[in-house]
Protein backbone atom coordinates (compact mmCIF):
# COMPACT_ATOMS: atom_id res chain seq x y z
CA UNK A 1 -35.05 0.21 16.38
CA UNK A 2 -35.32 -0.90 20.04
CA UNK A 3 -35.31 1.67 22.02
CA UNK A 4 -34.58 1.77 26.58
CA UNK A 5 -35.87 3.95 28.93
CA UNK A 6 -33.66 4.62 31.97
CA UNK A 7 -34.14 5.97 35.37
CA UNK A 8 -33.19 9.92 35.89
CA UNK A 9 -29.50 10.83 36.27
CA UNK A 10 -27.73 13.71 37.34
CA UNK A 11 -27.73 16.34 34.93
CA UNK A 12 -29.13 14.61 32.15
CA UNK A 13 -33.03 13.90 33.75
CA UNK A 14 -35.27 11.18 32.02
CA UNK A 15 -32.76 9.57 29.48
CA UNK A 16 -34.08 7.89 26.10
CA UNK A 17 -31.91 5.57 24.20
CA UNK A 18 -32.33 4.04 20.93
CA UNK A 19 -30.45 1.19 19.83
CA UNK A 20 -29.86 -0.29 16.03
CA UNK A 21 -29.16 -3.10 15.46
CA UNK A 22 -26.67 -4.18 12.33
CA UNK A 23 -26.92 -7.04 10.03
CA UNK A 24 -22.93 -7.62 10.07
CA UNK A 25 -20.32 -9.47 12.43
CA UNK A 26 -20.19 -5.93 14.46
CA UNK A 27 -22.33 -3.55 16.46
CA UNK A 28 -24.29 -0.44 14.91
CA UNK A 29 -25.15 2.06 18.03
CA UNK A 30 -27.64 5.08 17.69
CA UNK A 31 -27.91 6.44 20.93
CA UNK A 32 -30.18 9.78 21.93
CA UNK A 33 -29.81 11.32 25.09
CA UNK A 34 -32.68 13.92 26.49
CA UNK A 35 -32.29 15.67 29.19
CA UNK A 36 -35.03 16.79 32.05
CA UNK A 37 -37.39 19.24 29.30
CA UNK A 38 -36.93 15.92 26.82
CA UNK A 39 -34.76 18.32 24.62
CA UNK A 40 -32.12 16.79 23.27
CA UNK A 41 -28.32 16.22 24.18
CA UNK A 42 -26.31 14.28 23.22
CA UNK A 43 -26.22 12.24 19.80
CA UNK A 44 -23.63 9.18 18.61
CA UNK A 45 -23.80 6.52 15.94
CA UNK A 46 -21.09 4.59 15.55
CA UNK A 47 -19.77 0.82 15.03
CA UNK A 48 -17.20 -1.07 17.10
CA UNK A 49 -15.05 -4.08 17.88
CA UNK A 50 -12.64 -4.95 20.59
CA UNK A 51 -9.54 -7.94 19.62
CA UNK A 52 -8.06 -9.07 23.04
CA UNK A 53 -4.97 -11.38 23.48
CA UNK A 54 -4.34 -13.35 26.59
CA UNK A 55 -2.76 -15.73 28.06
CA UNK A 56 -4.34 -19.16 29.07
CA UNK A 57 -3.36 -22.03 31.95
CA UNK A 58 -1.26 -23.82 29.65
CA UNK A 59 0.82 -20.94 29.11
CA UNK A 60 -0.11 -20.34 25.36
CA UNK A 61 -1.43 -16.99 24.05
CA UNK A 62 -4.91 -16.11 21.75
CA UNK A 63 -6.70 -13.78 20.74
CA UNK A 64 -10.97 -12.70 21.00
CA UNK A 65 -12.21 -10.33 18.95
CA UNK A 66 -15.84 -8.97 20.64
CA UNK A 67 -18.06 -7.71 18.26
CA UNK A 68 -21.94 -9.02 18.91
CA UNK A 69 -22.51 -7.31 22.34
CA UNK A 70 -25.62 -8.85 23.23
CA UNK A 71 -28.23 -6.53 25.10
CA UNK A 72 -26.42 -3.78 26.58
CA UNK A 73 -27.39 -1.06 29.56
CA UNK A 74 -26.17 2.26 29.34
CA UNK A 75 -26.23 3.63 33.13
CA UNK A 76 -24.31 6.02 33.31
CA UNK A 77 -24.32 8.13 30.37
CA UNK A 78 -25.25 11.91 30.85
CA UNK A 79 -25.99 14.75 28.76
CA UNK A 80 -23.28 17.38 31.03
CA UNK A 81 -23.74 20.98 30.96
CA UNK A 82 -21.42 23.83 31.19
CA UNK A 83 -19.44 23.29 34.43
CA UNK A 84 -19.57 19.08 33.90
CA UNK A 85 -18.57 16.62 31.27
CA UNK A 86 -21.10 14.54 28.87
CA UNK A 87 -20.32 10.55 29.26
CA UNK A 88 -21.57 7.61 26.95
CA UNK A 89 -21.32 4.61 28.92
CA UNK A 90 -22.30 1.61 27.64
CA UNK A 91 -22.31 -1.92 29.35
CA UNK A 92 -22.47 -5.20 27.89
CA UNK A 93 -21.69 -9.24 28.85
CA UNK A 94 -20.18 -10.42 32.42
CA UNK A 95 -18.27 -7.45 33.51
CA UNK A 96 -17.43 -5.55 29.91
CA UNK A 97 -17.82 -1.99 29.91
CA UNK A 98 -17.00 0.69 27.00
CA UNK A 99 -16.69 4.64 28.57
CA UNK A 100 -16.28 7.56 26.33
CA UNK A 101 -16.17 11.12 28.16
CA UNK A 102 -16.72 14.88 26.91
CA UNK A 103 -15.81 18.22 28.01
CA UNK A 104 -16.54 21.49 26.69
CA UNK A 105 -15.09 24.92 26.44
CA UNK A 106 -16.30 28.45 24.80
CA UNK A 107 -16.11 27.17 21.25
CA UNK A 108 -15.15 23.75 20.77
CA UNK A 109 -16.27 20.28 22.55
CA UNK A 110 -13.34 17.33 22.68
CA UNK A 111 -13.72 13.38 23.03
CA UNK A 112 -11.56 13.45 26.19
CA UNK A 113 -10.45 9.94 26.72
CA UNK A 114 -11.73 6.63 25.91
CA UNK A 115 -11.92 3.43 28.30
CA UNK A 116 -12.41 -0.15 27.53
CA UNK A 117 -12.97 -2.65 30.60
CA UNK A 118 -13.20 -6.44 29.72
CA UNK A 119 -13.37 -9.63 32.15
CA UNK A 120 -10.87 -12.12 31.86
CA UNK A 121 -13.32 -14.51 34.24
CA UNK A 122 -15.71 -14.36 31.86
CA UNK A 123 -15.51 -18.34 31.16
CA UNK A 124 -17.82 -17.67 28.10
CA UNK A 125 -15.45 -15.22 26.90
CA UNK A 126 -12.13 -16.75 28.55
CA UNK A 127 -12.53 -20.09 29.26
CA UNK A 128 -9.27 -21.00 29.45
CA UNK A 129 -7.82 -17.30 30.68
CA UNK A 130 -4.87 -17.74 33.19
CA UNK A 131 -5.42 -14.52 35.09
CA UNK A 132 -9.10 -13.88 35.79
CA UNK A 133 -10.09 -10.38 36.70
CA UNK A 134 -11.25 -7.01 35.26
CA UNK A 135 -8.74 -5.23 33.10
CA UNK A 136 -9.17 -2.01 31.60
CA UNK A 137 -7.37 0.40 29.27
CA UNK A 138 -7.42 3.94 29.23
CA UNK A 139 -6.89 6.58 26.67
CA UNK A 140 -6.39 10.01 26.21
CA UNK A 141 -7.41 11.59 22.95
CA UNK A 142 -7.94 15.04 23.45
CA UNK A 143 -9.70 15.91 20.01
CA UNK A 144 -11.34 18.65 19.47
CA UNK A 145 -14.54 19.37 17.36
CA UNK A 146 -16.24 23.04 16.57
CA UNK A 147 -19.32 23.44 19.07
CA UNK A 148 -22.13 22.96 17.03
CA UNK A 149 -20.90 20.55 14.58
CA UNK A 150 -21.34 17.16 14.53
CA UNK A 151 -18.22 14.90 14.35
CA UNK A 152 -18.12 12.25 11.50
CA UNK A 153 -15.47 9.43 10.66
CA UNK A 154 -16.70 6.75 8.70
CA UNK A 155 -13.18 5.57 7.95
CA UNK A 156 -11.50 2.56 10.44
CA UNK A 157 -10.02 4.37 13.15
CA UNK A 158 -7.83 2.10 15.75
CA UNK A 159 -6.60 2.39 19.19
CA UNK A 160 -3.96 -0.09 20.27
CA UNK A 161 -2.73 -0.26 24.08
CA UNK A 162 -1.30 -2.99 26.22
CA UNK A 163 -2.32 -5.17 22.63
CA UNK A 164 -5.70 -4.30 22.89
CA UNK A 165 -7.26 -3.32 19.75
CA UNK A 166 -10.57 -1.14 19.72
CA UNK A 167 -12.05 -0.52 16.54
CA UNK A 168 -15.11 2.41 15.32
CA UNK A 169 -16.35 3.46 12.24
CA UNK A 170 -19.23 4.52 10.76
CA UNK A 171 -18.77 7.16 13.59
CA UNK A 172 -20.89 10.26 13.56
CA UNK A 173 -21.66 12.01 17.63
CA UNK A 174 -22.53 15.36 18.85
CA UNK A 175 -21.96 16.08 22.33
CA UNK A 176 -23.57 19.57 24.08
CA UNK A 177 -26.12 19.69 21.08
CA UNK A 178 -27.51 23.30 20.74
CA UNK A 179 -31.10 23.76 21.02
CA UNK A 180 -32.12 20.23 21.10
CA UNK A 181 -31.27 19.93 17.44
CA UNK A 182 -28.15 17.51 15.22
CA UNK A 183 -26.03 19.72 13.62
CA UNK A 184 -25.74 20.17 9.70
CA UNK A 185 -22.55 20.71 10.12
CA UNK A 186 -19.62 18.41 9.95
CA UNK A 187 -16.13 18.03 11.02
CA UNK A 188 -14.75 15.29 9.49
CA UNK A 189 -11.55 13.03 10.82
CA UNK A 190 -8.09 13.07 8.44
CA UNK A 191 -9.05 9.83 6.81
CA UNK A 192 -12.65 11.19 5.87
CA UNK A 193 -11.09 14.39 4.86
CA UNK A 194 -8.14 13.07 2.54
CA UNK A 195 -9.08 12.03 -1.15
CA UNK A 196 -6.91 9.28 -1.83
CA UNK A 197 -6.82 6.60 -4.83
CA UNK A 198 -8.34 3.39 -3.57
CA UNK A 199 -7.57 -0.22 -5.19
CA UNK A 200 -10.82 -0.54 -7.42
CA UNK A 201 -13.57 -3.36 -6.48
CA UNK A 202 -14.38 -5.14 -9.88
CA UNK A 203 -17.82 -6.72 -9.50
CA UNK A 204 -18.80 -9.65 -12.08
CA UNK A 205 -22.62 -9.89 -11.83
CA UNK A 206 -24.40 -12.71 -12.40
CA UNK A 207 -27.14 -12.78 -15.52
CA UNK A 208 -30.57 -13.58 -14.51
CA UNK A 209 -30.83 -17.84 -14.48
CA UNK A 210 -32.70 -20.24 -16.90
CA UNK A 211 -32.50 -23.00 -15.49
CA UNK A 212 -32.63 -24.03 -11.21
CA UNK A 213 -28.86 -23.97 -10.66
CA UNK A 214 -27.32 -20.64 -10.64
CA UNK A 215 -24.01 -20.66 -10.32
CA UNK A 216 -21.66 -17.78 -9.76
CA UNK A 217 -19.61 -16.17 -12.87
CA UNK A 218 -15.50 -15.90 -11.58
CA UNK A 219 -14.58 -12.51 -12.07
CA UNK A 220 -12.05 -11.65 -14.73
CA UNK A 221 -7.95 -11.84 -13.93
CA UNK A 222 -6.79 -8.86 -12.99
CA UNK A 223 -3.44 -7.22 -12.96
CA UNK A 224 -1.06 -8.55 -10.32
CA UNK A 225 -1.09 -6.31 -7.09
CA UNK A 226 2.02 -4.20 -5.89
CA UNK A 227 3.91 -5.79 -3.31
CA UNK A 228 3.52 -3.64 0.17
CA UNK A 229 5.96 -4.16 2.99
CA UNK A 230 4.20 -3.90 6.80
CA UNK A 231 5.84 -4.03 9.82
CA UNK A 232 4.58 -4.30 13.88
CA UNK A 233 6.50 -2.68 16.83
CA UNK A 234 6.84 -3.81 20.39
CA UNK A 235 8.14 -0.34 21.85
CA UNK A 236 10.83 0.58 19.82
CA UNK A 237 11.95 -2.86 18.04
CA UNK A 238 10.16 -4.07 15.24
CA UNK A 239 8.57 -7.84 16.09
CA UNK A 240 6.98 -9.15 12.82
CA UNK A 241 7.63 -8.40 9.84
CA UNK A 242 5.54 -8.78 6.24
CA UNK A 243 6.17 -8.45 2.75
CA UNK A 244 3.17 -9.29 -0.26
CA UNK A 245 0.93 -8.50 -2.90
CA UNK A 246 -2.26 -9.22 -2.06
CA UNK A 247 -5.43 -9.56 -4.29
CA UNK A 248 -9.00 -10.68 -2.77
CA UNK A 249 -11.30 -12.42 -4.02
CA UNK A 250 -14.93 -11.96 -2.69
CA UNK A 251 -18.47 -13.86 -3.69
CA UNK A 252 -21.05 -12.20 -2.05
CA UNK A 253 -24.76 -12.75 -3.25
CA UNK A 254 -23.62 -14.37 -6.57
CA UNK A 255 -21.57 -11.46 -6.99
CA UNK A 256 -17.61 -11.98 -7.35
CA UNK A 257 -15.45 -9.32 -6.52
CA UNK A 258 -11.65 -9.09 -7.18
CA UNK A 259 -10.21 -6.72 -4.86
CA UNK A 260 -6.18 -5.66 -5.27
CA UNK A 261 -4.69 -4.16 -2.05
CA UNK A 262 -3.00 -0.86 -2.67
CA UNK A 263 -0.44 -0.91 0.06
CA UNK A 264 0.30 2.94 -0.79
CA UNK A 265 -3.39 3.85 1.07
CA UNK A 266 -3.21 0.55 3.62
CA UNK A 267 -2.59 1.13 6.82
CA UNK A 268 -1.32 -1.44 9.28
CA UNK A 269 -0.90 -1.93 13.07
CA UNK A 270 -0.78 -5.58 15.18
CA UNK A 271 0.32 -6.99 18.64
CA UNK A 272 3.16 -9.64 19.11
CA UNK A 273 2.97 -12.08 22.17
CA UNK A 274 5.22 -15.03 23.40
CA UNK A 275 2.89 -16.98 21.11
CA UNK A 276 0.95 -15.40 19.15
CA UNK A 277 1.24 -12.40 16.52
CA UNK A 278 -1.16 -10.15 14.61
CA UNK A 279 -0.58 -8.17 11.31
CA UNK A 280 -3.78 -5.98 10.97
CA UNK A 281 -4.19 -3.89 7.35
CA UNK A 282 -6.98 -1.52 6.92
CA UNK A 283 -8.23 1.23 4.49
CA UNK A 284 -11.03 3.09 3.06
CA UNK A 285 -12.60 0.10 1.75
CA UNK A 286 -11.69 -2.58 4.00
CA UNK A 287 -11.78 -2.11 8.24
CA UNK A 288 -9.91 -4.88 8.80
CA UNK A 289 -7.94 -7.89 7.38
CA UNK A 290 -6.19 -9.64 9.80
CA UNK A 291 -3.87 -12.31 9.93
CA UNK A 292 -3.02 -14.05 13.16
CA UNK A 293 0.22 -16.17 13.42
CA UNK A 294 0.65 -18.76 16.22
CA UNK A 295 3.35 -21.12 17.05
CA UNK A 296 3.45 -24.64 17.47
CA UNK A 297 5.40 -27.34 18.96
CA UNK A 298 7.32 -24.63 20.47
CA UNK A 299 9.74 -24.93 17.00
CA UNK A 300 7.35 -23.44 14.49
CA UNK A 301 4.67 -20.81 13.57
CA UNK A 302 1.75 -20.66 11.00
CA UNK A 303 -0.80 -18.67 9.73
CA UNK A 304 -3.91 -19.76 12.52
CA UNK A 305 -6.41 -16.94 11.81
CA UNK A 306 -7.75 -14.30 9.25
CA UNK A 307 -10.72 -12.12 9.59
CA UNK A 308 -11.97 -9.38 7.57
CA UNK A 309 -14.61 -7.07 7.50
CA UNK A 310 -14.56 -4.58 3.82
CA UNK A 311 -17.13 -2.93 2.27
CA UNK A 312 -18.15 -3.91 -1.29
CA UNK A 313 -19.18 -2.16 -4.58
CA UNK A 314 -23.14 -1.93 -3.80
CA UNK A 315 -21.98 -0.78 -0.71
CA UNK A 316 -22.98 -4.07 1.80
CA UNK A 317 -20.59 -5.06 4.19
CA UNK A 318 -19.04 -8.29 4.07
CA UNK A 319 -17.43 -10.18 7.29
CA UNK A 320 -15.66 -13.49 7.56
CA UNK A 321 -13.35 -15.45 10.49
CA UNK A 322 -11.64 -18.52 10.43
CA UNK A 323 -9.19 -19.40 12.80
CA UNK A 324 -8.76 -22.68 12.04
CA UNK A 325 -6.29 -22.35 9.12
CA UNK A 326 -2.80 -24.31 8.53
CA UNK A 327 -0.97 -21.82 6.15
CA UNK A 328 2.60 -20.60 6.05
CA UNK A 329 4.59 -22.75 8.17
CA UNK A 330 8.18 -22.34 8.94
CA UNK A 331 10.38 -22.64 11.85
CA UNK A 332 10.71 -20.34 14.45
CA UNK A 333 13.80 -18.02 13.70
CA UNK A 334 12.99 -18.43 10.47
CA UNK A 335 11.56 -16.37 7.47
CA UNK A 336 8.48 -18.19 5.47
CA UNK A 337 8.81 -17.20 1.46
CA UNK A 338 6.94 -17.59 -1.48
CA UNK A 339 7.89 -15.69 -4.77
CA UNK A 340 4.87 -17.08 -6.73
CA UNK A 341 0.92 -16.63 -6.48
CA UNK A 342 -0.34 -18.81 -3.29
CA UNK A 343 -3.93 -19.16 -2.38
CA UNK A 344 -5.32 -18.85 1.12
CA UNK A 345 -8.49 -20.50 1.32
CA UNK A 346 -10.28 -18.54 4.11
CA UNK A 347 -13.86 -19.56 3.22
CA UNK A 348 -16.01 -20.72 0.09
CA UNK A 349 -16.62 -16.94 -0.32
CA UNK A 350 -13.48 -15.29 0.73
CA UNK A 351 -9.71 -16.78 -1.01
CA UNK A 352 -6.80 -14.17 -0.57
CA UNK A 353 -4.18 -14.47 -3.54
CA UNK A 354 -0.82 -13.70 -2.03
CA UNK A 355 2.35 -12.83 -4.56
CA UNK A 356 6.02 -12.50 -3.64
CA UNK A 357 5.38 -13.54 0.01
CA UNK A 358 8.02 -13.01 2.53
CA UNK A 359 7.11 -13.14 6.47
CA UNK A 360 8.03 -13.43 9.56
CA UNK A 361 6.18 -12.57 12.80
CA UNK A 362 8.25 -14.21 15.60
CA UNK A 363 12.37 -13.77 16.60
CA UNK A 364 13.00 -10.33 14.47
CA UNK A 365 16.59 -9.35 15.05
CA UNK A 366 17.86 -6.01 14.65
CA UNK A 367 14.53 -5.38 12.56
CA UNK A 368 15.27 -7.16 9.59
CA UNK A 369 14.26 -10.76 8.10
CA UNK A 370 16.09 -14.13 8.96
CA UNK A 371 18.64 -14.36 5.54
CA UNK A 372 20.25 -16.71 3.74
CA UNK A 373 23.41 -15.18 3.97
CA UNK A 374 25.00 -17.34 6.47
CA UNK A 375 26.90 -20.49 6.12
CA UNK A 376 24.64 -22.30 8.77
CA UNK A 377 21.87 -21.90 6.42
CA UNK A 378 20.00 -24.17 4.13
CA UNK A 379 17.05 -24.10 1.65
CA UNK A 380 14.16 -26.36 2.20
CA UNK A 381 11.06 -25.93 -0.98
CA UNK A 382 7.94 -26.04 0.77
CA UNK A 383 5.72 -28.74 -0.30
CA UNK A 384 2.49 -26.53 0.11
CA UNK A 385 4.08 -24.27 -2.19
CA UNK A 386 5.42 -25.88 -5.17
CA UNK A 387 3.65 -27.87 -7.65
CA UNK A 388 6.35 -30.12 -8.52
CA UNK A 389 6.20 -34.34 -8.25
CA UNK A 390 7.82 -35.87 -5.11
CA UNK A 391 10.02 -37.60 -6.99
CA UNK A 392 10.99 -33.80 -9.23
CA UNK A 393 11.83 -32.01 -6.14
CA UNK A 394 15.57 -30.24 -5.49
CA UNK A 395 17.78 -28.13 -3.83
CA UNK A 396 17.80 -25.40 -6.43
CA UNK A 397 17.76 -22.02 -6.69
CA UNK A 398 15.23 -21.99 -9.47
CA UNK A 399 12.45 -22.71 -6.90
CA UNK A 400 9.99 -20.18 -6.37
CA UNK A 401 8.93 -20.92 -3.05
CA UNK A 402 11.09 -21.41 0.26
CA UNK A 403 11.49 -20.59 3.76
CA UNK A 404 14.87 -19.97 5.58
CA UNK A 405 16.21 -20.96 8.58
CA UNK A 406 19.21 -22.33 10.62
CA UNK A 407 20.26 -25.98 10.15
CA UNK A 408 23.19 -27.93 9.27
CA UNK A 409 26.26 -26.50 7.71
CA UNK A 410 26.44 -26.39 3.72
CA UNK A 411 29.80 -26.07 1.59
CA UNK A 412 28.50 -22.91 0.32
CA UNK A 413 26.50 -19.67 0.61
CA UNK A 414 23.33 -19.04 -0.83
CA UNK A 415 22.57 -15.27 -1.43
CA UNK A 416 18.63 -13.88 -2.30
């Protein structure tokens, strides 16, 4: 624990703040905040990560996700008292800022809003950023917690403005603490509070080696996953659509996992952008899994990116990014399927089994997929996805894997 010793502030006096540091690709906070008799204030604990899209000078779009914050200063924060608001303020990099203010009544507290400020001329950050500047996004939340009791949401919890993505969890904070002492008491969030049926982790352990090499055991089959169906919004018109089974496999410590995603307990959320696209899934078990989409040659889009971050069985925390993938691609206007079990190799340790596959995250019309209904519309098997021989490959509807799109005219109709 590393802890910082800052200069007096109104309302709060001598402050003390004590900083942990986690082992995974994200931040763990514990801040303390005394006021001038050293009694304190003001408690949080939490974990976070920020996923920013923007556009660079050649008029492309990615995405950052921020979540190794460096050494950051907290000037700013204050305890608050009865007639003003408590504040954790927290800065970090070239011009990045994170701003979460209280305010108290008779008998509850509430997190009043919550501001994130990032730099855009951070060339670390942004190299290639067309607009350089400070941006910052503001929200209201206006929840209220029982004075007294200390707030707790270990669950993923997401806010998502102007495609800005902030994510806690692991969150437990107690603003206006009573006599200098952390609640007992908790208030949990919904997701916390809600018993719900997770997809089981299935660890295969290891046995103990006898020789030097110890390789990993692979983890029994399991069942085949349910297909879920997730969608993203721009407004009010849907912008990507997605439609799979998934089933993850993990090796973590010479420990395989095999992890089916319930899509009944997933949640989802995402951003789309000119040219890129993000389908973000989350649950009890898993904070995020994301899959970023990005088109190329101006004609088609892929599958760039995917980065998770899940808990496991023993109760670690494993986190993986790649975004240097080649999966998925299909013409723009188009609708990338696969009806049988595709692997996506994110790393050594991390493969994501996808079954019944059916997506498309640019050029939704009228909220539904690009169809084969059409007499301007043609099959094409995708090579990635079918095991057949060059020489064994047709135009038949017996193939499991395809994508659909607009081409040349065909005497007749194909219907799926």
């Amino acid at each position: 624990m590393v802890c910082f010793r800052l200069s007096p502030v109104p309302g709060s006096g001598l402050v003390l703040l004590c900083l942990v540091l986690g082992a995974v690709s994200s931040y763990a906070l514990e801040l303390n905040l005394t006021d001038s008799e050293k009694a304190l204030c003001l408690y949080a604990k939490w974990q976070m990560n920020f996923t920013i899209p923007y556009e660079t000078t050649s008029k492309s779009y990615k995405t950052v996700t921020i979540s190794n914050f460096g050494t950051p200063t907290y000037n700013g924060s204050i305890c608050g008292d009865n007639q003003n608001g408590s504040r954790i303020a927290v800065q970090f990099g070239s011009g990045f800022s994170w701003i979460v203010n209280f305010t108290k009544s008779v008998s509850v507290y509430s997190i009043d809003s919550i501001s994130f400020s990032y730099n855009t001329g951070d060339n670390t950050t942004f190299p290639d950023a067309k607009d350089k500047g400070i941006l910052t996004v503001n929200e209201s939340v206006a929840f209220k917690i029982p004075l007294n009791d200390i707030f707790r949401c270990n669950s993923l919890s997401s806010l998502v403005k102007n495609g800005v993505v902030q994510n806690y969890w692991d969150v437990h904070v107690q603003a206006f603490v009573q006599n200098g002492t952390v609640s007992t008491n908790e208030y949990l969030c919904e997701k916390d509070n809600t018993t719900t049926t997770v997809a089981p982790i299935v660890p295969t352990t290891v046995p103990s080696p006898t020789t030097t090499s110890s390789p990993t055991t692979t983890p029994s089959p399991k069942e085949k996953p349910d297909v879920g169906s997730y969608l993203v919004k721009n407004g009010s018109d849907t912008c990507l659509l997605a439609t799979m089974g998934l089933q993850l496999n993990v090796t973590h410590d010479k420990v395989a996992s095999v992890i089916n995603i319930n899509p009944n307990v997933t949640g989802y959320s995402g951003s789309c952008h000119p040219q890129t696209a993000l389908l973000r899934l989350n649950s009890s078990n898993i904070k995020y899994l994301d899959f970023v989409f990005a088109v190329k040659n101006e004609n088609r889009f892929y599958l760039k990116e995917v980065n998770v971050s899940m808990y496991l069985a023993n109760g670690s925390v494993f986190s993986f990014a790649n975004n240097n993938l080649s999966y998925w691609d299909a013409p723009l206007g188009s609708s990338y399927m696969c009806n049988k079990e595709q692997t996506v190799s994110v790393s050594g340790e991390f493969q994501i089994n996808t079954f019944d596959l059916r997506v498309q995250p640019f050029n939704v019309k009228d909220g539904k997929y690009s169809t084969g209904t059409q007499r301007k519309s043609h099959v094409r098997i995708q090579q990635e996805c079918s095991h057949l021989q060059p020489k064994e490959r047709s135009l038949t509807r017996n193939q499991p894997c395809w994508h659909l799109d607009l081409g040349l005219p065909v005497s007749r109709t194909h219907n799926f």
